[in-house]
N, C-alpha and C. Protein backbone atom coordinates (compact mmCIF):
# COMPACT_ATOMS: atom_id res chain seq x y z
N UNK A 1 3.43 3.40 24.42
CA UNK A 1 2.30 3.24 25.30
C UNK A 1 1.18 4.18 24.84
N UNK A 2 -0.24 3.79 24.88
CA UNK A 2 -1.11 4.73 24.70
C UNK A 2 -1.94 4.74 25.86
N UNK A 3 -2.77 5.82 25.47
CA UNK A 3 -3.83 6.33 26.46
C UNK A 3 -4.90 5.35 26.93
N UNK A 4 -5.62 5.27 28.28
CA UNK A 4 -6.32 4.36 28.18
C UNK A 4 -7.57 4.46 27.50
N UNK A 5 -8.12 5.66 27.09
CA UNK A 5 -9.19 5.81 26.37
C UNK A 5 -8.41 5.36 24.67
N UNK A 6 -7.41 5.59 24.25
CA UNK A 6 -7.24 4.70 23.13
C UNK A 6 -6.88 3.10 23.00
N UNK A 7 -6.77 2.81 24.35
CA UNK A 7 -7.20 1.36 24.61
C UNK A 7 -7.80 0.71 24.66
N UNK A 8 -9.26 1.68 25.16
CA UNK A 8 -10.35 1.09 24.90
C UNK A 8 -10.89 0.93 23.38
N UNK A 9 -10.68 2.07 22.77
CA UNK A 9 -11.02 1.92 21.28
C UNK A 9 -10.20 0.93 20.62
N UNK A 10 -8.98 0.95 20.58
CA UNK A 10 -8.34 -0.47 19.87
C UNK A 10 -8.82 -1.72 20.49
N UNK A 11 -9.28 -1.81 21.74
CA UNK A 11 -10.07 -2.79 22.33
C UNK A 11 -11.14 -3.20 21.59
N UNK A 12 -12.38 -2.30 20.84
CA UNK A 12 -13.43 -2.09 20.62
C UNK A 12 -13.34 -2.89 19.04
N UNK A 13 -12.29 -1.80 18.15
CA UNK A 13 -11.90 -2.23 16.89
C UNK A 13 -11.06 -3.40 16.60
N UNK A 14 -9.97 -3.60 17.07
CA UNK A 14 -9.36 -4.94 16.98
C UNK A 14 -9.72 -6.16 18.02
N UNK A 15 -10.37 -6.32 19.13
CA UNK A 15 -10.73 -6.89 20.32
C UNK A 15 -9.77 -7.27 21.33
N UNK A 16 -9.01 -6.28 20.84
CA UNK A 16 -7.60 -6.29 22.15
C UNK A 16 -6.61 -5.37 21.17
N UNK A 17 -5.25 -4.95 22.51
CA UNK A 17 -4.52 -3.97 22.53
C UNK A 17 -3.43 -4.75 21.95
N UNK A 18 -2.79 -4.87 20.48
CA UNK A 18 -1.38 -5.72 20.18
C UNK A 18 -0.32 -5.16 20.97
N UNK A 19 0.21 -5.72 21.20
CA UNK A 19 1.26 -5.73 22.14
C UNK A 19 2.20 -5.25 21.30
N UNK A 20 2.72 -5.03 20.10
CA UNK A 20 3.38 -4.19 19.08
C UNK A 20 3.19 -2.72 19.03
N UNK A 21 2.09 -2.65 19.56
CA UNK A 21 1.49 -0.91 20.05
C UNK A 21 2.47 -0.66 21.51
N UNK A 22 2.88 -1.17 22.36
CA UNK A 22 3.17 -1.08 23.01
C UNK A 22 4.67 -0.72 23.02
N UNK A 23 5.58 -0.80 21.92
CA UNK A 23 7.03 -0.27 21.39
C UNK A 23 6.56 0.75 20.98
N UNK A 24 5.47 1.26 20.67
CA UNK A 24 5.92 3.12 20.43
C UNK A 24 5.87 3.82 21.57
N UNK A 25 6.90 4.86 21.37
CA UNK A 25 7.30 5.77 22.47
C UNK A 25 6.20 6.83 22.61
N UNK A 26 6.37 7.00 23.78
CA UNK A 26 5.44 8.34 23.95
C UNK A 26 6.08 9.78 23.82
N UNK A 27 5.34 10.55 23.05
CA UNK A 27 4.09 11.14 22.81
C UNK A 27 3.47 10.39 21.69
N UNK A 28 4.21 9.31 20.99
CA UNK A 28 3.88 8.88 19.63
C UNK A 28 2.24 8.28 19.75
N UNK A 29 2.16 7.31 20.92
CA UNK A 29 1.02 6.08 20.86
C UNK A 29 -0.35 6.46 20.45
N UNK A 30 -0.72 7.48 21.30
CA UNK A 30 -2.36 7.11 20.84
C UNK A 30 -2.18 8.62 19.12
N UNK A 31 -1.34 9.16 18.71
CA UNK A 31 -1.16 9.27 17.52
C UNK A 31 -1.13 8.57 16.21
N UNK A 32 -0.46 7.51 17.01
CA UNK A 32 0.22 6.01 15.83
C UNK A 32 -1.26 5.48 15.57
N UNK A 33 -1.83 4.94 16.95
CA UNK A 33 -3.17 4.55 16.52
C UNK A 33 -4.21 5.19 15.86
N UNK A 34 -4.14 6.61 15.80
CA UNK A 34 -4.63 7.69 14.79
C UNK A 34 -4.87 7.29 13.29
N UNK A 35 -3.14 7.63 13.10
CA UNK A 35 -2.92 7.08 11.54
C UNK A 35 -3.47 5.72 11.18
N UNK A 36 -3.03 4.69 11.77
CA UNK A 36 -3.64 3.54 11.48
C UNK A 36 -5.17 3.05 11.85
N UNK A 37 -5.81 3.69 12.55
CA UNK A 37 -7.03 3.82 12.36
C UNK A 37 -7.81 4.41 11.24
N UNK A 38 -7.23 5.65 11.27
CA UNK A 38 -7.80 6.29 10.29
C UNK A 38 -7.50 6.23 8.60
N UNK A 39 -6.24 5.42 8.57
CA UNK A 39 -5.81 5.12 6.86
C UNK A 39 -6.33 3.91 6.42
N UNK A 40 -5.89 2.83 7.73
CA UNK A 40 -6.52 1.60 7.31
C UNK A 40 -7.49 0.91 7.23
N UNK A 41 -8.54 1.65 8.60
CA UNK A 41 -9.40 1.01 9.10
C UNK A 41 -10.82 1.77 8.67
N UNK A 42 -10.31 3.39 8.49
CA UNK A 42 -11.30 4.60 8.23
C UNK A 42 -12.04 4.50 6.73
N UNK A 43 -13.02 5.59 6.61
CA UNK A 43 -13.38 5.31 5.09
C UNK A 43 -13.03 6.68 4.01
N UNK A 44 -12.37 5.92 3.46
CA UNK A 44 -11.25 6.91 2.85
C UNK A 44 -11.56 6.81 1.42
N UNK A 45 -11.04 7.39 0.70
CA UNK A 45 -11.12 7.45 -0.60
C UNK A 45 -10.87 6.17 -1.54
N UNK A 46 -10.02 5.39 -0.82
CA UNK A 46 -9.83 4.17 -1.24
C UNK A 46 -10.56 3.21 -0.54
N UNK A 47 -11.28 1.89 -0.91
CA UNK A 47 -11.28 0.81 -0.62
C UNK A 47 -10.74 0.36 0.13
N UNK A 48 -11.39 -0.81 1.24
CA UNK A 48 -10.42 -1.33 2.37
C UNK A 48 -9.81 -2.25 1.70
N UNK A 49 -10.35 -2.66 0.32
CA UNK A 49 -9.55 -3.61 -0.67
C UNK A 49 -8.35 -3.38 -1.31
N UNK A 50 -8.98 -1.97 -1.90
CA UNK A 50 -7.35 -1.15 -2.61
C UNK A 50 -6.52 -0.80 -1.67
N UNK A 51 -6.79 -0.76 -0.35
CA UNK A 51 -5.63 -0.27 0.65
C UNK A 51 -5.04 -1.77 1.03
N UNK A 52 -5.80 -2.71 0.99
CA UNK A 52 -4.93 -3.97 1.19
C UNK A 52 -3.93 -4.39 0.43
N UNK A 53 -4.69 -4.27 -1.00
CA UNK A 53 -3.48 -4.74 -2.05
C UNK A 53 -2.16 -3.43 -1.98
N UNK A 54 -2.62 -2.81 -1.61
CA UNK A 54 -1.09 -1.65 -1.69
C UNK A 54 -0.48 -2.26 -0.35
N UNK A 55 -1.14 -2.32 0.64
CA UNK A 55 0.00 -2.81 1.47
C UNK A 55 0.66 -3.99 1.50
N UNK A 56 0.03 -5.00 0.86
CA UNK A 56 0.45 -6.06 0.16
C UNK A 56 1.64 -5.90 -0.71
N UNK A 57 1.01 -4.97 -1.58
CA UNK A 57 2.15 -4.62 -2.53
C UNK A 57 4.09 -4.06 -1.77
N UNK A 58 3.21 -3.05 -0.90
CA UNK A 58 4.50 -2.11 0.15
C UNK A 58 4.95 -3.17 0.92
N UNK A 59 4.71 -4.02 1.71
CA UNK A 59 5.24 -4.99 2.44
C UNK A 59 6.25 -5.87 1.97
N UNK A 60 5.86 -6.77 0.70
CA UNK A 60 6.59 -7.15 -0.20
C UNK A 60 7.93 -6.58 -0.51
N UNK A 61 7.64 -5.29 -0.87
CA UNK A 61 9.12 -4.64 -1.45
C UNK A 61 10.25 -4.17 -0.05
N UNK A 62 9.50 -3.99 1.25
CA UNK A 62 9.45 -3.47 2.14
C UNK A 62 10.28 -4.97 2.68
N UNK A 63 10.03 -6.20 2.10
CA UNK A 63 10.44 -7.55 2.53
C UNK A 63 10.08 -7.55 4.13
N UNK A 64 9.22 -6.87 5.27
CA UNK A 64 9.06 -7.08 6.18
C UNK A 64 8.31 -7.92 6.20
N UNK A 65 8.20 -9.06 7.02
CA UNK A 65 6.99 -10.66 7.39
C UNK A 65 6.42 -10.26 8.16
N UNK A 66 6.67 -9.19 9.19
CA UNK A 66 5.10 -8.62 9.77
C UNK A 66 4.25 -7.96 9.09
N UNK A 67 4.48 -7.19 7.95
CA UNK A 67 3.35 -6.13 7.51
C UNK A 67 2.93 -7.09 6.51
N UNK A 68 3.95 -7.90 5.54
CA UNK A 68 3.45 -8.90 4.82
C UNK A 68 2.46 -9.81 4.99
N UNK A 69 2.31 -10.49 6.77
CA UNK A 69 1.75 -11.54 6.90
C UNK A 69 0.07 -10.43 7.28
N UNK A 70 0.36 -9.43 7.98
CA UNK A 70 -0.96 -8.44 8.74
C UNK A 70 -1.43 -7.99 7.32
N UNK A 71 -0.94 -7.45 6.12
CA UNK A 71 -1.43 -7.12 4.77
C UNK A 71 -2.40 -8.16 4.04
N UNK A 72 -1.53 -8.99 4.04
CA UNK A 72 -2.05 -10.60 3.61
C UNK A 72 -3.47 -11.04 4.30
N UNK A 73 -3.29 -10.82 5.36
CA UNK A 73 -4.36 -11.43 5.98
C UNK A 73 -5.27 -10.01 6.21
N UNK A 74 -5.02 -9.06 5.81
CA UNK A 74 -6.37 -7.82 5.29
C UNK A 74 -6.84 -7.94 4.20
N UNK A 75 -6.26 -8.20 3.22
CA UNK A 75 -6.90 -8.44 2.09
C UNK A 75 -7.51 -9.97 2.42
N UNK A 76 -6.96 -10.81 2.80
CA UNK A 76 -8.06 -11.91 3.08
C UNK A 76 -9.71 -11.80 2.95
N UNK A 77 -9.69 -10.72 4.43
CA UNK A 77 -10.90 -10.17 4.81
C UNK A 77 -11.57 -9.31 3.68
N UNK A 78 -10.67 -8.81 3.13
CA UNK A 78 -12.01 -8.24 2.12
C UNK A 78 -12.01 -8.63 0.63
N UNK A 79 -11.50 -10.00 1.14
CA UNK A 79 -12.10 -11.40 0.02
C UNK A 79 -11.31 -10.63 -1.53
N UNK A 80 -9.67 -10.53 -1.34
CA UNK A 80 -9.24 -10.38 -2.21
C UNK A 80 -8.36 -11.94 -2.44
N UNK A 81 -8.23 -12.56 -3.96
CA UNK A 81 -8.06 -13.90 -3.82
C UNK A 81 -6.66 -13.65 -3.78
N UNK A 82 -6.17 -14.88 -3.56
CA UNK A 82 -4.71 -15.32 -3.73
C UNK A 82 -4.28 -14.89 -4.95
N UNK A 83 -4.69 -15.10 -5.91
CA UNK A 83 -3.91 -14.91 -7.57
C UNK A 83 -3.72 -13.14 -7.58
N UNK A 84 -5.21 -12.41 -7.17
CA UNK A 84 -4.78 -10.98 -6.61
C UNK A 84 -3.51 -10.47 -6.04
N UNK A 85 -3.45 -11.20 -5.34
CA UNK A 85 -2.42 -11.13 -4.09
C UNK A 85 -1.34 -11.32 -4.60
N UNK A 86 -0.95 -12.57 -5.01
CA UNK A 86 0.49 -12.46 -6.08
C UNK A 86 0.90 -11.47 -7.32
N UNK A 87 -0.85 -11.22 -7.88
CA UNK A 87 -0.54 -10.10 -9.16
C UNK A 87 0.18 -8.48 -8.49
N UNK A 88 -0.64 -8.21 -7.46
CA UNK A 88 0.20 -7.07 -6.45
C UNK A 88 1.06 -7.28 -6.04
N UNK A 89 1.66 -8.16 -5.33
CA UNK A 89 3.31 -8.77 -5.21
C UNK A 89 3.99 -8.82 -6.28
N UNK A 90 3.84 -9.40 -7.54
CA UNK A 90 4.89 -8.80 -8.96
C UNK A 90 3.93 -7.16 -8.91
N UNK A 91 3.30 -6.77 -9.50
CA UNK A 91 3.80 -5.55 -9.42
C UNK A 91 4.41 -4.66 -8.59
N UNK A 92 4.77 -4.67 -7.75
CA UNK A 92 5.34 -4.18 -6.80
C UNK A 92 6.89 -4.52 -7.15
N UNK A 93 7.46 -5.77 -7.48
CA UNK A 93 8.05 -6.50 -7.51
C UNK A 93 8.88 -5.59 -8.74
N UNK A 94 7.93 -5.55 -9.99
CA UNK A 94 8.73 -5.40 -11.26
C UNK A 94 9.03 -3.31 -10.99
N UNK A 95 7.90 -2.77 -9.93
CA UNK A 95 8.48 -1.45 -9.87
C UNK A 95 9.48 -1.44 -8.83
N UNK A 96 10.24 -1.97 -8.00
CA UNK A 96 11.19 -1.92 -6.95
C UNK A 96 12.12 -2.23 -8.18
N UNK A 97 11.91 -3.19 -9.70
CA UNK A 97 12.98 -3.55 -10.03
C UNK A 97 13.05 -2.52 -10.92
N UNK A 98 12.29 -2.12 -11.56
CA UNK A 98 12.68 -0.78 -12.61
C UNK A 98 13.32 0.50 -11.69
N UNK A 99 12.34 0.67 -10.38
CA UNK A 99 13.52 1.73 -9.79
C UNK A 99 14.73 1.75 -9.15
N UNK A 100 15.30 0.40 -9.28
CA UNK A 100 16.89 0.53 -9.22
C UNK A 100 17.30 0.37 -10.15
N UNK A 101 16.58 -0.10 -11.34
CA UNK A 101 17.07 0.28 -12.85
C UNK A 101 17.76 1.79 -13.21
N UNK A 102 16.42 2.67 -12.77
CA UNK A 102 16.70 3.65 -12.85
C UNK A 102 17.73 4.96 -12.25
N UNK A 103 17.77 4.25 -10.95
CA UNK A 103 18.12 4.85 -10.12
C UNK A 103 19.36 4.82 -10.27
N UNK A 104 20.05 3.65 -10.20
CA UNK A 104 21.32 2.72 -10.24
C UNK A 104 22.08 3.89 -11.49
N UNK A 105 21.23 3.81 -12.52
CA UNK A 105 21.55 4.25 -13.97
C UNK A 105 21.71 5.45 -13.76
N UNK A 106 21.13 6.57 -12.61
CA UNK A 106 20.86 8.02 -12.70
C UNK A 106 20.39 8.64 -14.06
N UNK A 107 19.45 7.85 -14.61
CA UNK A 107 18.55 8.28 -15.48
C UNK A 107 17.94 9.95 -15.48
N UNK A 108 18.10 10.49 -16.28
CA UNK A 108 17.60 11.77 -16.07
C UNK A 108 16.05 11.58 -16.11
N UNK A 109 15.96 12.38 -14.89
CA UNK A 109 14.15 12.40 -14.30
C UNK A 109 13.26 13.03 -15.52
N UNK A 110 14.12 14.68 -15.99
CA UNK A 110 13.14 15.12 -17.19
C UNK A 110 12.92 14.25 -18.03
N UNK A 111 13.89 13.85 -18.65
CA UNK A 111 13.78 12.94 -19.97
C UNK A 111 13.04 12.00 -19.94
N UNK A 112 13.09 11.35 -18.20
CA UNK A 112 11.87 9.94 -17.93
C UNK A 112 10.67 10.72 -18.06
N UNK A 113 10.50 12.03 -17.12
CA UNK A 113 9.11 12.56 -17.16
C UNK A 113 8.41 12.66 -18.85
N UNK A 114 9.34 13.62 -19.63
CA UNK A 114 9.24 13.81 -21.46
C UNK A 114 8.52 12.26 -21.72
N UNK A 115 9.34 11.13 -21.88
CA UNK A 115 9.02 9.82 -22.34
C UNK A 115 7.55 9.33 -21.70
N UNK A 116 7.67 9.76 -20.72
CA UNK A 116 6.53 9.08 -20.36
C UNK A 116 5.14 9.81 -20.49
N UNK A 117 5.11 10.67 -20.52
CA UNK A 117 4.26 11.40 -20.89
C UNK A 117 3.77 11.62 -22.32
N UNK A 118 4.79 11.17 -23.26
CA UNK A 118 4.37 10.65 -24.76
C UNK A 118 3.58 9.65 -24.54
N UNK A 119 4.38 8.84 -24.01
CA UNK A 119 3.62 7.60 -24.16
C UNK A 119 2.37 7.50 -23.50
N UNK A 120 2.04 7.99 -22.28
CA UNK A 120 0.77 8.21 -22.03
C UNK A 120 -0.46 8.93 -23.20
N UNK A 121 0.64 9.95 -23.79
CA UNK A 121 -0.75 10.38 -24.64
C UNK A 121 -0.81 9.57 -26.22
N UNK A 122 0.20 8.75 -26.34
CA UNK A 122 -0.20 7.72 -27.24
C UNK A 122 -0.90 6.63 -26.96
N UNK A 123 -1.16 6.43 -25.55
CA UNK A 123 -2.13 5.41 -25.17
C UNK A 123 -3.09 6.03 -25.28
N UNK A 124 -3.47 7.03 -24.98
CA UNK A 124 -5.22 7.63 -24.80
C UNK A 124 -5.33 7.69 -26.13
N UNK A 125 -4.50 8.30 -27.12
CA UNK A 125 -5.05 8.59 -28.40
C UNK A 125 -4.98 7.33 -29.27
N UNK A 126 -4.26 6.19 -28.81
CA UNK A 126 -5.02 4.55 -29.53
C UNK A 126 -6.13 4.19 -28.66
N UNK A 127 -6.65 4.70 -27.54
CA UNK A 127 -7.94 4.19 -26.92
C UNK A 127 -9.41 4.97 -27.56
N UNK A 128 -8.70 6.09 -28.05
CA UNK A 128 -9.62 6.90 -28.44
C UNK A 128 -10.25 6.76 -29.73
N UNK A 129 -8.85 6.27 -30.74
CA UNK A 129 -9.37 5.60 -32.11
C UNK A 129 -9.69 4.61 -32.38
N UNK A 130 -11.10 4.45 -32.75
CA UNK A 130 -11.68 3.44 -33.20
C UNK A 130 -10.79 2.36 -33.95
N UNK A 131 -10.74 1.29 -33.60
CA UNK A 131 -10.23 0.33 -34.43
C UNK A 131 -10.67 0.06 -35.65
N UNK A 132 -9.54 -0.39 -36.46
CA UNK A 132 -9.81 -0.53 -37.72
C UNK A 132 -10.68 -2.21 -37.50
N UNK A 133 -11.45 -2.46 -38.82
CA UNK A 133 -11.85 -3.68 -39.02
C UNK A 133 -11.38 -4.76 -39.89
């Protein structure tokens, strides 16, 4: 349950109170609406676009059909296309599958950190050299 002054504001911003707000316990509610005001809705360092496709992306792996279908239909709104939308769904897709690759494997973390960090600086240093002709 939340406060009625945060009722009125989710009133204001969404044009009514979801009734899904209404399963958080108290002291949680007009907190919950905090965070999600302020991550999703606020102006943040990211894009309301780049925050769509990540939740797009998190929902997906997350396999929940509520955050999937509410993600989906945020990026809608800020006119991210369908083909977008699927390209963030496989990626998401192929890192849920590499980290039970990894995980599964108990891959040593240093050795991933070592590797990858080569390889990062062999990417910058082929971006950096001019191609041959």
């Amino acid at each position: 349950m939340v406060s009625a002054q945060t009722q009125r504001e989710m009133e204001e911003y969404l044009g009514q109170v979801p009734d899904w707000m209404g399963i958080v316990a108290e002291p949680a509610g007009d907190h919950s609406w905090g965070i999600f005001r302020d991550l999703l809705l606020g102006d943040t360092e990211l894009t309301g676009r780049e925050k769509a496709l990540v939740g797009v992306g998190a929902a997906a792996v997350l396999k929940c059909p509520y955050c999937t279908y509410f993600h989906k239909e945020e990026a809608r709104l800020a006119e991210v296309s369908d083909d977008e939308i699927k390209e963030a769904v496989n990626v998401a897709g192929s890192t849920s599958y590499f980290s039970t690759m990894l995980h599964g494997n108990e891959v040593d973390h240093d050795d991933f950190v070592r590797e990858t960090d080569e390889i990062v600086a062999h990417i910058r240093g082929q971006a950096s050299t001019p191609a041959d002709d």
